[in-house]
C-alpha atoms as a PDB file:
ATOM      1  CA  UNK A   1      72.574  68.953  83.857  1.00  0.00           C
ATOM      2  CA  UNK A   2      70.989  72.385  83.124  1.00  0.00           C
ATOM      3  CA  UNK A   3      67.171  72.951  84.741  1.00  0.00           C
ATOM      4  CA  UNK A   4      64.580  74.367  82.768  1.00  0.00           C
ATOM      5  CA  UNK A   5      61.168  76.397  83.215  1.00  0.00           C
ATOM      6  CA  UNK A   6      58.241  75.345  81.706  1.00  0.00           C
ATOM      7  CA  UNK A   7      55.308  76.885  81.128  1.00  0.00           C
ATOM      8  CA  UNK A   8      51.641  75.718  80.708  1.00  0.00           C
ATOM      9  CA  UNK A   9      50.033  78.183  78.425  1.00  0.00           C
ATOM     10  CA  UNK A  10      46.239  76.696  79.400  1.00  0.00           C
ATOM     11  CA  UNK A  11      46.098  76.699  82.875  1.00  0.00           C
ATOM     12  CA  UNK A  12      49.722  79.010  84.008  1.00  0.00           C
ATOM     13  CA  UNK A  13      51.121  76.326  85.502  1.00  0.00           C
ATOM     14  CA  UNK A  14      54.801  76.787  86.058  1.00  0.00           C
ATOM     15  CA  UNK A  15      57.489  74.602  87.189  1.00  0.00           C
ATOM     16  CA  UNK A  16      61.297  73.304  86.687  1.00  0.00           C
ATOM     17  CA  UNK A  17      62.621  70.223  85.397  1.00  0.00           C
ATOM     18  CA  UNK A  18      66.394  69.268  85.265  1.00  0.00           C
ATOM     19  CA  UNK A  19      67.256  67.333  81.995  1.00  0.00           C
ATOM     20  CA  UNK A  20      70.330  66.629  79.748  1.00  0.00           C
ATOM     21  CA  UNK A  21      70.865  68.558  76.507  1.00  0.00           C
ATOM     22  CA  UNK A  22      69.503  65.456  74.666  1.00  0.00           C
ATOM     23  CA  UNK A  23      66.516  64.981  76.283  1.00  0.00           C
ATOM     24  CA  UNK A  24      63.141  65.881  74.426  1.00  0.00           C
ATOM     25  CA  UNK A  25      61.512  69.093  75.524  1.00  0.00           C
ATOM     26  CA  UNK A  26      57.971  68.376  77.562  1.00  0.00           C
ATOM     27  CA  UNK A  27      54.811  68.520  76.008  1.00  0.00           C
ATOM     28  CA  UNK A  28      52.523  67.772  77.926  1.00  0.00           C
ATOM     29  CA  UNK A  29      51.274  69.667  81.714  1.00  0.00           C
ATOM     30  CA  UNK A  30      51.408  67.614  84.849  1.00  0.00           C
ATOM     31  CA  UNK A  31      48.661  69.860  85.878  1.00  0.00           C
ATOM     32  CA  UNK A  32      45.869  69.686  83.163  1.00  0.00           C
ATOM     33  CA  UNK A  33      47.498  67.145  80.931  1.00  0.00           C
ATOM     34  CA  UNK A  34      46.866  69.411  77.761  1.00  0.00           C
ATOM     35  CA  UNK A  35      49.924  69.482  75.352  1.00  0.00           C
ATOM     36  CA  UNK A  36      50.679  73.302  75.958  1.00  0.00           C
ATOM     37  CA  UNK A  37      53.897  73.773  77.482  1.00  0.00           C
ATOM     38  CA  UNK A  38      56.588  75.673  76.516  1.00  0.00           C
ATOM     39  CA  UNK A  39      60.100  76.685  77.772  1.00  0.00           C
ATOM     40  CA  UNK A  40      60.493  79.803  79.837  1.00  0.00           C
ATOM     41  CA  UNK A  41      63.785  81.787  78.806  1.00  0.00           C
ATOM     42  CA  UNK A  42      65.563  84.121  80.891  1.00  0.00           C
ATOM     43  CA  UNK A  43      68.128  86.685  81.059  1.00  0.00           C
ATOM     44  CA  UNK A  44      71.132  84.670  83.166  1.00  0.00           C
ATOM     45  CA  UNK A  45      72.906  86.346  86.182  1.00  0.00           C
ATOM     46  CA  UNK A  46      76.299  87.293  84.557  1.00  0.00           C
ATOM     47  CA  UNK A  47      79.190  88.088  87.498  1.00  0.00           C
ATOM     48  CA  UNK A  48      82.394  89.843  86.019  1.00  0.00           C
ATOM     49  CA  UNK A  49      85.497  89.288  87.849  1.00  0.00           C
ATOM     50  CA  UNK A  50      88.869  91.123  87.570  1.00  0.00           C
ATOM     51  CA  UNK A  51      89.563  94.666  86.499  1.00  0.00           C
ATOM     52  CA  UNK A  52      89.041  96.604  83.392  1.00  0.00           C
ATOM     53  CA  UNK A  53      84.966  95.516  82.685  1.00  0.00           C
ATOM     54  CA  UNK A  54      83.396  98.757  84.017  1.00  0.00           C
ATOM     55  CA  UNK A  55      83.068 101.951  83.319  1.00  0.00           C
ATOM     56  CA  UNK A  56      84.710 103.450  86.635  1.00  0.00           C
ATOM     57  CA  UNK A  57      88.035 100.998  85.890  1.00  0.00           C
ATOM     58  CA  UNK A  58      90.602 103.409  84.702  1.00  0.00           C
ATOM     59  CA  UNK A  59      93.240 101.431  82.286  1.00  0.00           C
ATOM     60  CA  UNK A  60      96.877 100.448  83.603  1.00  0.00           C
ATOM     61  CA  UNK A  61      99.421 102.768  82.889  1.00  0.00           C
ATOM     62  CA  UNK A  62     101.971 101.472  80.390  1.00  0.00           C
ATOM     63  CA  UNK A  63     104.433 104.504  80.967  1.00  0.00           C
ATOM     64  CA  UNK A  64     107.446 104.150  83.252  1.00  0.00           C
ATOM     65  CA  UNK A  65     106.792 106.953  85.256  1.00  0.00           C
ATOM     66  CA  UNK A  66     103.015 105.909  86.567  1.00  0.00           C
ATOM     67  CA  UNK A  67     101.187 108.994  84.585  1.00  0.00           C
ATOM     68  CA  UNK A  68      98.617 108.616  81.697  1.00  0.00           C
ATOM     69  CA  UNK A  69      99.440 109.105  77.989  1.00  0.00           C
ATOM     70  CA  UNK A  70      97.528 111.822  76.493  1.00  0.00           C
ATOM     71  CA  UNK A  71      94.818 110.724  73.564  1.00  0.00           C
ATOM     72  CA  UNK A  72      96.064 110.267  70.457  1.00  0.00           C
ATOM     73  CA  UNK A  73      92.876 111.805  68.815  1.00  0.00           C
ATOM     74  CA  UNK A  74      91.736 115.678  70.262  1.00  0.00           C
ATOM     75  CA  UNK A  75      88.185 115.685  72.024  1.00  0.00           C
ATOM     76  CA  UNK A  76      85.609 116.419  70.408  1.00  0.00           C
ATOM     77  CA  UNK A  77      84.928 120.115  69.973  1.00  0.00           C
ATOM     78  CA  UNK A  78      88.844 121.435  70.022  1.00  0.00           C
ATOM     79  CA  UNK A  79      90.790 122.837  67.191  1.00  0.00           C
ATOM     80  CA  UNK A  80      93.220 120.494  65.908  1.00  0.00           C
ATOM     81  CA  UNK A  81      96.898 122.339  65.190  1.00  0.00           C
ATOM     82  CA  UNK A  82      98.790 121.159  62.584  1.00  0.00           C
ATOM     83  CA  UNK A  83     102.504 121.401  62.954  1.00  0.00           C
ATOM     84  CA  UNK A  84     104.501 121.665  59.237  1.00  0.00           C
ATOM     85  CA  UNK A  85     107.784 120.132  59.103  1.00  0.00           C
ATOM     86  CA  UNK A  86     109.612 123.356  59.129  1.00  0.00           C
ATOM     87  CA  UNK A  87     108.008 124.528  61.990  1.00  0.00           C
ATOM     88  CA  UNK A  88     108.608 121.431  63.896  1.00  0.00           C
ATOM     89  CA  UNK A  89     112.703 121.555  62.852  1.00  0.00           C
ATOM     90  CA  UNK A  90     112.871 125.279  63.735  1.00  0.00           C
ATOM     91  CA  UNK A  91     111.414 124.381  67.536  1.00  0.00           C
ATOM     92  CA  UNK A  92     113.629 121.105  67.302  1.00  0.00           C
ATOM     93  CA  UNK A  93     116.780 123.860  66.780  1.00  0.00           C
ATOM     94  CA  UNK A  94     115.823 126.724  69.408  1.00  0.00           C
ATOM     95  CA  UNK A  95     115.656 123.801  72.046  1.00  0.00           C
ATOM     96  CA  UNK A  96     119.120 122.800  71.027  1.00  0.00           C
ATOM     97  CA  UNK A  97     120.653 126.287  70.997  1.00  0.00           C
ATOM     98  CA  UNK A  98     122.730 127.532  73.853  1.00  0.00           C
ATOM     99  CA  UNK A  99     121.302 129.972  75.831  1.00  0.00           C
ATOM    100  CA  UNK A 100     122.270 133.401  75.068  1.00  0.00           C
ATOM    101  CA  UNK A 101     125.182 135.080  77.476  1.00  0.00           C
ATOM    102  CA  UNK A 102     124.043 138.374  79.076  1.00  0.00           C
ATOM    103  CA  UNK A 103     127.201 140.682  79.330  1.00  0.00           C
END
């Protein structure tokens, strides 16, 4: 069963009750008896566990040899080349060719 804080708003009264989720919320103080109560909400503890939540955790390689892909997209504030198809057969064909005999 979750506990809750209540609040007196007359007199500042505050204390903690432990009630089901279908229990009525109180009403009424225990201190002054005036009908001014309300719930106190705040921010829960979260705990993370395991790898990957913070900004220091670096993301798992998925490549074979242990390295890190480059981005896909270029960081911001470099030029962005753009390769045409003949340019990219023409280097495809000079890394193919045999080297050149000196004689």
């Amino acid at each position: 069963m979750p506990v809750y804080t209540y609040r007196c708003q007359n007199c500042g009264h505050e204390f903690d009750r432990q009630q089901s989720f279908s229990e009525q919320p109180l009403k009424a103080c225990p201190n002054c008896n005036k009908h001014s109560l309300h719930k106190v909400y705040r921010a829960a503890g979260v705990v993370f566990k395991g790898s990957g939540f913070y900004v220091t955790d670096k993301r798992k390689s998925s490549s074979p040899n242990g390295r890190t892909q480059k981005p896909k997209h270029p960081e911001a504030g470099e030029k962005k080349t753009e390769t045409t198809g003949d340019q990219k057969k023409e280097a495809k064909n000079e890394k193919t060719k045999p080297a050149a005999k000196e004689g």
